[in-house]
Protein backbone atom coordinates (compact mmCIF):
# COMPACT_ATOMS: atom_id res chain seq x y z
CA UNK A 1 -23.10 3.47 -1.58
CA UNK A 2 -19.62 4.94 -1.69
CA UNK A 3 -17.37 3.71 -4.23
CA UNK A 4 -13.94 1.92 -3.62
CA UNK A 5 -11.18 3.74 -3.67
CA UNK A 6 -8.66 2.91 -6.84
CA UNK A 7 -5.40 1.86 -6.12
CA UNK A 8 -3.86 5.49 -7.03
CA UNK A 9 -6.28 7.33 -4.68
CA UNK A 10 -4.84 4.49 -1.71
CA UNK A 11 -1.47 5.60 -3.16
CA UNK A 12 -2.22 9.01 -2.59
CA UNK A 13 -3.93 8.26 0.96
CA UNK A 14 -0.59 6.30 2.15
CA UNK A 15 1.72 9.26 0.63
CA UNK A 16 -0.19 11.57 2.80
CA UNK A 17 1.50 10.84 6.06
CA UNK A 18 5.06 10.80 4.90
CA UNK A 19 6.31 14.53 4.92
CA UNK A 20 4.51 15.57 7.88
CA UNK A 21 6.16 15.61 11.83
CA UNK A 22 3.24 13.52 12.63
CA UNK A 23 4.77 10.71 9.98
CA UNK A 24 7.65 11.14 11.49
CA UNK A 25 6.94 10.93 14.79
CA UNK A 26 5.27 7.94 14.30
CA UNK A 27 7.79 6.42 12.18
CA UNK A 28 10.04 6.22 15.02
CA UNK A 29 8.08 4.99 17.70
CA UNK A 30 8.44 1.81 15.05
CA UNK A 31 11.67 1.60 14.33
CA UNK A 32 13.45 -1.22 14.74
CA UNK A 33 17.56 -1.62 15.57
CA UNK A 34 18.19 -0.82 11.91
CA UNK A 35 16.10 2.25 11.66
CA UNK A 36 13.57 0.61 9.81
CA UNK A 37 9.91 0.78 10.47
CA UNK A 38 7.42 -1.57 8.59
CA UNK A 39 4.08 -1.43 10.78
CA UNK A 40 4.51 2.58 10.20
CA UNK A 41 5.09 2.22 6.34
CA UNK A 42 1.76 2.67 5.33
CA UNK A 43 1.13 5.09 7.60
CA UNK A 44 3.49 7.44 6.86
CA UNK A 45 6.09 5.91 4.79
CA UNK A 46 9.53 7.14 4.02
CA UNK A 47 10.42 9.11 0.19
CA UNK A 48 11.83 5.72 -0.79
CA UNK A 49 8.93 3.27 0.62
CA UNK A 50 6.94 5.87 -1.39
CA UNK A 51 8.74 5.68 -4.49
CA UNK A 52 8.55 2.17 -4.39
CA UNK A 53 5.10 2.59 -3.90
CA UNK A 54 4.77 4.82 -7.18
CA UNK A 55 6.81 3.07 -9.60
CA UNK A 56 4.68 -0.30 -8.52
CA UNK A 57 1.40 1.19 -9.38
CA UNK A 58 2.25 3.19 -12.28
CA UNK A 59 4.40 -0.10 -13.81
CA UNK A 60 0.83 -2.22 -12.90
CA UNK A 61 -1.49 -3.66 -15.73
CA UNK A 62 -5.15 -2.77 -15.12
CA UNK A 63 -5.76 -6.24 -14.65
CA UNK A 64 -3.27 -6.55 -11.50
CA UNK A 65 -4.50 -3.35 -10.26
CA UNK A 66 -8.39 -4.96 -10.20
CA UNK A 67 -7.61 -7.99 -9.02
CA UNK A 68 -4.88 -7.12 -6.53
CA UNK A 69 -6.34 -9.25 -3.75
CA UNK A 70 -5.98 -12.29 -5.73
CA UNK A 71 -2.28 -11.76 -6.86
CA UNK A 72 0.15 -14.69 -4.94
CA UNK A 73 3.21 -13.99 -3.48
CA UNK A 74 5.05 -15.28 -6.70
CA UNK A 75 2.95 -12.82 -8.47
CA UNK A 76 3.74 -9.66 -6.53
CA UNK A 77 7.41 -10.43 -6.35
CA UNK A 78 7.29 -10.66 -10.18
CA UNK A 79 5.61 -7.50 -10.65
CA UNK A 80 7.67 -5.85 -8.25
CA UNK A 81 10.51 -6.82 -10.28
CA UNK A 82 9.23 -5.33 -13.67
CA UNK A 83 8.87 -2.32 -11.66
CA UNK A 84 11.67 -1.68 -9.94
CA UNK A 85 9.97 -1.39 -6.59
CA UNK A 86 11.35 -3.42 -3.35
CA UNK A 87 9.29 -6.51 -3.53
CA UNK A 88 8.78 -6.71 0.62
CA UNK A 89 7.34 -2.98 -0.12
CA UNK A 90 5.62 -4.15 -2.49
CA UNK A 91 4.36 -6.94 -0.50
CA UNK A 92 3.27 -4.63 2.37
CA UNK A 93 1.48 -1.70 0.00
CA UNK A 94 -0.52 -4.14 -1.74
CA UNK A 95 -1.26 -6.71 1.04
CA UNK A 96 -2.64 -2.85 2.35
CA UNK A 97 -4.75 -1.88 -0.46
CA UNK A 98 -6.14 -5.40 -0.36
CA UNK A 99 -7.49 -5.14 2.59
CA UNK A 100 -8.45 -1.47 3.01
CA UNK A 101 -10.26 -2.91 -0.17
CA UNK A 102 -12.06 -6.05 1.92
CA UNK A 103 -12.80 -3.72 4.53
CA UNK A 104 -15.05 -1.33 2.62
CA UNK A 105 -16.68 -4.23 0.85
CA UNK A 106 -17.67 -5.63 4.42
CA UNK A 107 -19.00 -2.09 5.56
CA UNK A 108 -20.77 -1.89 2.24
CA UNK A 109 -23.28 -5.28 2.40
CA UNK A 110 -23.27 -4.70 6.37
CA UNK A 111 -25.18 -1.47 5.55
CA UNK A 112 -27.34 -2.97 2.54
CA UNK A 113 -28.62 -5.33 5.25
């Protein structure tokens, strides 16, 4: 059985996508009037999204970080405050890793069947 990813190697997966012409590319097929593109952020977001992303994580207790599916909207928003991360980024990244999370567990038992 493979093992979950931890929330840094999900923060490393997302920060994969946002330097390359691929990102990029796909970044603006999303785009909005403003220039911003949330269904692309986790795909390849931009150097700030991914800032954001890093100071969240790294400002995280281990507890938040293990039970970030759990964590209410109230919750995130305060964490995203203590770390000086956007909390609608914040929001989206974790919201992400929760369910990338989910995901595996569901392929998981469907293969211990």
């Amino acid at each position: 059985m493979k093992r979950p990813a931890s929330i840094e190697e999900y923060l490393e997966q997302v920060g994969n996508g946002r330097a390359s012409a691929f990102g990029r590319r796909f970044r603006r097929q999303f785009q909005d009037s403003r220039g911003t593109a949330e269904l692309a952020m986790l795909a390849a977001p931009s150097e700030e999204e991914y800032a954001d992303f890093c100071r969240l994580v790294a400002g995280m207790t281990e507890e938040e970080k293990a039970n970030v599916g759990l964590l209410y909207a109230e919750e995130v928003r305060t964490v995203a405050q203590r770390c000086h991360a956007d909390p609608g980024n914040a929001a989206i990244f974790l919201n992400g890793y929760a369910l990338t999370q989910q995901r595996n567990r569901q392929k998981n038992d469907t293969r211990n069947e």
